[in-house]
PDB file of N, CA and C in Angstrom:
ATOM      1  N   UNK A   1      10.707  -8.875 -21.055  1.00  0.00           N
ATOM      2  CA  UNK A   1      10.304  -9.439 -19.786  1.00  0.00           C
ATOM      3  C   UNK A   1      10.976 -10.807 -19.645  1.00  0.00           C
ATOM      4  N   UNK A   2      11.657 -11.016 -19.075  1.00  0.00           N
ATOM      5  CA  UNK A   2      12.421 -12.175 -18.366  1.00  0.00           C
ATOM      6  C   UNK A   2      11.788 -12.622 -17.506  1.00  0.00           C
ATOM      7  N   UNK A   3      12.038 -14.210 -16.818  1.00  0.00           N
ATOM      8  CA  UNK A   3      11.646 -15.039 -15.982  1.00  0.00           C
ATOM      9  C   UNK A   3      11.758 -14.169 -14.448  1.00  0.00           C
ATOM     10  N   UNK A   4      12.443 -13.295 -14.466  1.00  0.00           N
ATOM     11  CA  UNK A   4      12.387 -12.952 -12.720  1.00  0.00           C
ATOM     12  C   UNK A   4      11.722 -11.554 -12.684  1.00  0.00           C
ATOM     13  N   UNK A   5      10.844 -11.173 -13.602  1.00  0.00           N
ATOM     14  CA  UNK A   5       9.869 -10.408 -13.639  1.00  0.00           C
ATOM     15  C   UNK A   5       8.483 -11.006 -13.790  1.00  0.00           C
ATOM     16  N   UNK A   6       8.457 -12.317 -14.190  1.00  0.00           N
ATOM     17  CA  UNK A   6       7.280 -13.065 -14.181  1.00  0.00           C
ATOM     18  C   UNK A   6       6.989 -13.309 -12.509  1.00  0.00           C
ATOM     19  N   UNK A   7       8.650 -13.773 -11.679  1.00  0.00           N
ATOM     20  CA  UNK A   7       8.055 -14.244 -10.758  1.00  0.00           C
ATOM     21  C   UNK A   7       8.217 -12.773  -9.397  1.00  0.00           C
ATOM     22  N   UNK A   8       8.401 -11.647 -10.070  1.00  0.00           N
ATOM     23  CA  UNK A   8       8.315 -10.535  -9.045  1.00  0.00           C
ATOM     24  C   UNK A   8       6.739 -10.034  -9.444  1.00  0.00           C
ATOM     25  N   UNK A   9       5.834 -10.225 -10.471  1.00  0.00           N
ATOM     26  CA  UNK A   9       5.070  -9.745 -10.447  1.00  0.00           C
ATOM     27  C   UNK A   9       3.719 -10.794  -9.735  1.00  0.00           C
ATOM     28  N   UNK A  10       4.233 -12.494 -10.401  1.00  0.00           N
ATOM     29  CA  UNK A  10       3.243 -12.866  -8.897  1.00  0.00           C
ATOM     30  C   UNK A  10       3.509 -12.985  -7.249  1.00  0.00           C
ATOM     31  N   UNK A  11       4.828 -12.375  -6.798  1.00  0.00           N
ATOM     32  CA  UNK A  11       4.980 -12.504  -5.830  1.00  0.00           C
ATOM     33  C   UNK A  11       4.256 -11.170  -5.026  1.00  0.00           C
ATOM     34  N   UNK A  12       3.900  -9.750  -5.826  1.00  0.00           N
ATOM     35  CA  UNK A  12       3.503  -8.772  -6.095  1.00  0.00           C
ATOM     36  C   UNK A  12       1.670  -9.221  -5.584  1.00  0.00           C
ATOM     37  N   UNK A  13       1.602  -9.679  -6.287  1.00  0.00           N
ATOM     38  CA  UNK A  13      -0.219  -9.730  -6.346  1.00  0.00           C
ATOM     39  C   UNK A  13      -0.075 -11.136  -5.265  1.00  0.00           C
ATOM     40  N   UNK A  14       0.333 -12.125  -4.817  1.00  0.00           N
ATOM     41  CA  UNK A  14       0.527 -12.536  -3.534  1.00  0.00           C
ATOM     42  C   UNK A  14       0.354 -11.790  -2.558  1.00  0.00           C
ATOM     43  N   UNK A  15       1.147 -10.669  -2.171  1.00  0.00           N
ATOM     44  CA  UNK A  15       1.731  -9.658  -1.203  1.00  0.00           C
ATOM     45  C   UNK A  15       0.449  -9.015  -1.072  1.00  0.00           C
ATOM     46  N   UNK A  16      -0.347  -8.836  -2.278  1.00  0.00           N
ATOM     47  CA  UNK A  16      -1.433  -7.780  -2.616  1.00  0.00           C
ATOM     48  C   UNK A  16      -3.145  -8.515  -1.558  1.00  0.00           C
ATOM     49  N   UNK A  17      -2.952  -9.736  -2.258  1.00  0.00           N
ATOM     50  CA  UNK A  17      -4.108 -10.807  -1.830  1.00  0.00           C
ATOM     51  C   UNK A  17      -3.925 -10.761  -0.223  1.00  0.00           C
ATOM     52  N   UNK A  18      -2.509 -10.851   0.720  1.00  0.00           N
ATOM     53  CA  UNK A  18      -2.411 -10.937   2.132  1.00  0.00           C
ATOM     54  C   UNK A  18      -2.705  -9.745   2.372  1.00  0.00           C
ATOM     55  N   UNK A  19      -2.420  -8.565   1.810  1.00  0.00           N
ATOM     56  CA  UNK A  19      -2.507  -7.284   2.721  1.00  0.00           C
ATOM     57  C   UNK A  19      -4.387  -7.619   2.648  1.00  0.00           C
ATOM     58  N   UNK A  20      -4.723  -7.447   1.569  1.00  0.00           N
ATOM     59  CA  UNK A  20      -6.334  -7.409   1.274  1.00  0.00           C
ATOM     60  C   UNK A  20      -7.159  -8.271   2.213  1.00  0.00           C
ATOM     61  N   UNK A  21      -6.627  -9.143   2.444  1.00  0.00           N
ATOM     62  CA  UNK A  21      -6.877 -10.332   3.549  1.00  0.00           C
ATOM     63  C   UNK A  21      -6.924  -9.968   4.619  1.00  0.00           C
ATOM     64  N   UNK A  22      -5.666  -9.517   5.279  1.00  0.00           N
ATOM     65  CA  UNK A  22      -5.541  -8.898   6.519  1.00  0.00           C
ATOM     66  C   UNK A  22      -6.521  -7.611   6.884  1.00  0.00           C
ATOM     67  N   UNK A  23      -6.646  -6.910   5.841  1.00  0.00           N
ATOM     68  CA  UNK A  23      -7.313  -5.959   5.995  1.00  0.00           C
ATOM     69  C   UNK A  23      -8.761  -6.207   6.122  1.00  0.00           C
ATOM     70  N   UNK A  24      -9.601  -7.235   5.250  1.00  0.00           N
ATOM     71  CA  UNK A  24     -10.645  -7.255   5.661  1.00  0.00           C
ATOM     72  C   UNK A  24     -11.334  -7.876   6.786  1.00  0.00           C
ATOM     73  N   UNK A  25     -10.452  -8.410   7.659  1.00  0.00           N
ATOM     74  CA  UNK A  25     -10.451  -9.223   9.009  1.00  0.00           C
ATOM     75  C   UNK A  25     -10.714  -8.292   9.916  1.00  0.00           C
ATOM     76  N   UNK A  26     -10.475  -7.234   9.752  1.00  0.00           N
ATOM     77  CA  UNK A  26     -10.664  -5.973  10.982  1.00  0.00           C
ATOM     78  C   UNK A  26     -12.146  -5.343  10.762  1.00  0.00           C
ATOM     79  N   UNK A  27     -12.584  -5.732   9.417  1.00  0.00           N
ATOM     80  CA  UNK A  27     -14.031  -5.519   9.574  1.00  0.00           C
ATOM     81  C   UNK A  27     -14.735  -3.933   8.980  1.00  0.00           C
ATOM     82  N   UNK A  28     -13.676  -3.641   8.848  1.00  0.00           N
ATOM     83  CA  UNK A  28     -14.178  -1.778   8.743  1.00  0.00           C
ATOM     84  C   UNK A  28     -14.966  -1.297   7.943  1.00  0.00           C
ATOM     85  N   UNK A  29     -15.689  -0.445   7.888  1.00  0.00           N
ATOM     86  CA  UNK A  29     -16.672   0.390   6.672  1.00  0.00           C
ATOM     87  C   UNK A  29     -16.017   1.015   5.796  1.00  0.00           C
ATOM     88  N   UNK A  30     -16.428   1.138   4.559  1.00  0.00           N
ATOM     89  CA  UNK A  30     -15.755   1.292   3.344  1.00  0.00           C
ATOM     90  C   UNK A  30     -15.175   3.050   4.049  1.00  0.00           C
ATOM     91  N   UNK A  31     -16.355   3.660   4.372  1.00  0.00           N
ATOM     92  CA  UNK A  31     -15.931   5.004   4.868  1.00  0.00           C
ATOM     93  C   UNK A  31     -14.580   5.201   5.939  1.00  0.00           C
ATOM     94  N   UNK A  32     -14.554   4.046   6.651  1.00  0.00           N
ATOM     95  CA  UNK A  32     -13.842   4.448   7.366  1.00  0.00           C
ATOM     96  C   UNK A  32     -12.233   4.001   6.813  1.00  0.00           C
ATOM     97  N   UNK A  33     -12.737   3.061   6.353  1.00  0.00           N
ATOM     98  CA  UNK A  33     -11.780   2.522   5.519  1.00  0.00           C
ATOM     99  C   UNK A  33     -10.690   3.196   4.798  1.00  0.00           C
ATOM    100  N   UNK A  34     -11.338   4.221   3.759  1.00  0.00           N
ATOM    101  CA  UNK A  34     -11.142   5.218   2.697  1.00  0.00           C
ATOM    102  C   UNK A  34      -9.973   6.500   3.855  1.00  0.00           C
ATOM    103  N   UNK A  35     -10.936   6.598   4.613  1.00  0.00           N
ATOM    104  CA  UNK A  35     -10.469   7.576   5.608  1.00  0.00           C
ATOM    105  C   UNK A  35      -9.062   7.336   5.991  1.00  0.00           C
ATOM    106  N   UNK A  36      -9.185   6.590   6.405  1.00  0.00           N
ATOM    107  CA  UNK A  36      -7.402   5.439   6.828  1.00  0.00           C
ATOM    108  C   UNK A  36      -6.876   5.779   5.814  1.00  0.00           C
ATOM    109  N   UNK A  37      -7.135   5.305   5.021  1.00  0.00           N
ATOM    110  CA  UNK A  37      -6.282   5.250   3.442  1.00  0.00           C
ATOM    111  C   UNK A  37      -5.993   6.621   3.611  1.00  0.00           C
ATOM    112  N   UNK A  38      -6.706   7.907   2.977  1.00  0.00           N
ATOM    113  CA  UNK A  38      -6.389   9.148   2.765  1.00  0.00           C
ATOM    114  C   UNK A  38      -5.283   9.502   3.946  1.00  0.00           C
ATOM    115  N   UNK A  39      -5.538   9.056   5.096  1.00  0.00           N
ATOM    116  CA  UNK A  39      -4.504   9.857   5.880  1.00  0.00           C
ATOM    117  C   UNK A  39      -3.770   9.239   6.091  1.00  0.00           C
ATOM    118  N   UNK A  40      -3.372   8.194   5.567  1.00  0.00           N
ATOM    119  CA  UNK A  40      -1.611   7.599   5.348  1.00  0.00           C
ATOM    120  C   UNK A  40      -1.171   8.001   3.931  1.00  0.00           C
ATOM    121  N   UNK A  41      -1.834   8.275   3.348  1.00  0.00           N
ATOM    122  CA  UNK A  41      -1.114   8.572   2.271  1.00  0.00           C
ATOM    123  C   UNK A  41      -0.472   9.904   2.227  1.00  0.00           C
ATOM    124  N   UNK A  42      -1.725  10.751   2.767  1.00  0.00           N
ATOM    125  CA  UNK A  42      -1.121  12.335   3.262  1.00  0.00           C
ATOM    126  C   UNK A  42       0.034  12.154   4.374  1.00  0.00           C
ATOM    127  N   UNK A  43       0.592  11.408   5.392  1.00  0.00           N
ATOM    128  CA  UNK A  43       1.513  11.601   5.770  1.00  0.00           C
ATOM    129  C   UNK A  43       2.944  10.428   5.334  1.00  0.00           C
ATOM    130  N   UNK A  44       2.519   9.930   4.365  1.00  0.00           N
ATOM    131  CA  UNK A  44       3.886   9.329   3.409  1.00  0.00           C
ATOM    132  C   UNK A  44       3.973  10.652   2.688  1.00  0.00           C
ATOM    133  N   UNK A  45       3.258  11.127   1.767  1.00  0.00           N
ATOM    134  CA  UNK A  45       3.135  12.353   1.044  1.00  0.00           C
ATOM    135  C   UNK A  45       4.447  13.610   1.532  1.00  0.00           C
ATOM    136  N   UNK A  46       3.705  14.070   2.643  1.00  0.00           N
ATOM    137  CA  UNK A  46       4.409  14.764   3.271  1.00  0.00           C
ATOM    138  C   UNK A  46       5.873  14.096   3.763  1.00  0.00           C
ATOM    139  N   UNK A  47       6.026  13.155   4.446  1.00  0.00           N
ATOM    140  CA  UNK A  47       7.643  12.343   4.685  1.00  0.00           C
ATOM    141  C   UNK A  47       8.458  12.513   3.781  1.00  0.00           C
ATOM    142  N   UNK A  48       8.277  12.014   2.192  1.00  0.00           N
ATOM    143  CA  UNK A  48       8.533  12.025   1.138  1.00  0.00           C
ATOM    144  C   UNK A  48       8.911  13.586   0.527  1.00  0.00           C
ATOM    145  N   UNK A  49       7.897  14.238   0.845  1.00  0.00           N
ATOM    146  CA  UNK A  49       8.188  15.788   0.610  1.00  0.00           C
ATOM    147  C   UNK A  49       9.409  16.390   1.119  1.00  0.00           C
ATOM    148  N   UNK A  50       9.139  16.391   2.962  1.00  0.00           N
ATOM    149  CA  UNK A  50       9.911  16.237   3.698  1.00  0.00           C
ATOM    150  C   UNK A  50      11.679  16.318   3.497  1.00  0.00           C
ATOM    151  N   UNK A  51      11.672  14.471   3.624  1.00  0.00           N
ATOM    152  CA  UNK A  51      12.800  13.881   2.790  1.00  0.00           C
ATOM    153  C   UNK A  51      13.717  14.743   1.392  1.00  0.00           C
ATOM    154  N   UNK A  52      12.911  14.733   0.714  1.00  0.00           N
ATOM    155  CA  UNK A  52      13.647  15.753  -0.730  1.00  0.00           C
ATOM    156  C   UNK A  52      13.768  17.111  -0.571  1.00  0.00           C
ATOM    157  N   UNK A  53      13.078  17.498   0.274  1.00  0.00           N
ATOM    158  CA  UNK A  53      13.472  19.329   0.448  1.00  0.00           C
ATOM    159  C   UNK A  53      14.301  18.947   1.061  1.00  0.00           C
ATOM    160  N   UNK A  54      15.112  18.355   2.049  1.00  0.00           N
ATOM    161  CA  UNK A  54      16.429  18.248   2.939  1.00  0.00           C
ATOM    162  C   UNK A  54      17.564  18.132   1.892  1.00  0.00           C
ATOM    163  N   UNK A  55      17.507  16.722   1.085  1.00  0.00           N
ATOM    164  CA  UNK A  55      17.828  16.522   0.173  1.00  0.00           C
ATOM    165  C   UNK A  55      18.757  17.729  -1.190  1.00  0.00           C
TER     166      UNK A  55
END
């Protein structure tokens, strides 16, 4: 581990703290929350899938 992995991994958990930030400003219920989550991930999932069967 070198010096520019020290500073990609706190720039990492920086990045991490704003999204988390931003996100809890909108206020949402854990449920609904979760929900969001699951269905972006299912359609990166699929993009990604997508993407490599062309591939």
């Amino acid at each position: 581990m070198n010096q520019f992995d020290i500073v990609q991994i706190i720039a990492l958990v920086g990045w991490l703290i704003l999204a988390v930030g931003a996100f809890a400003s909108y206020g949402l219920s854990w449920k609904t929350s979760l929900r969001h989550m699951l269905i972006w991930a299912v359609i990166i999932t699929g993009l990604m899938l997508l993407v490599s069967a062309i591939q």
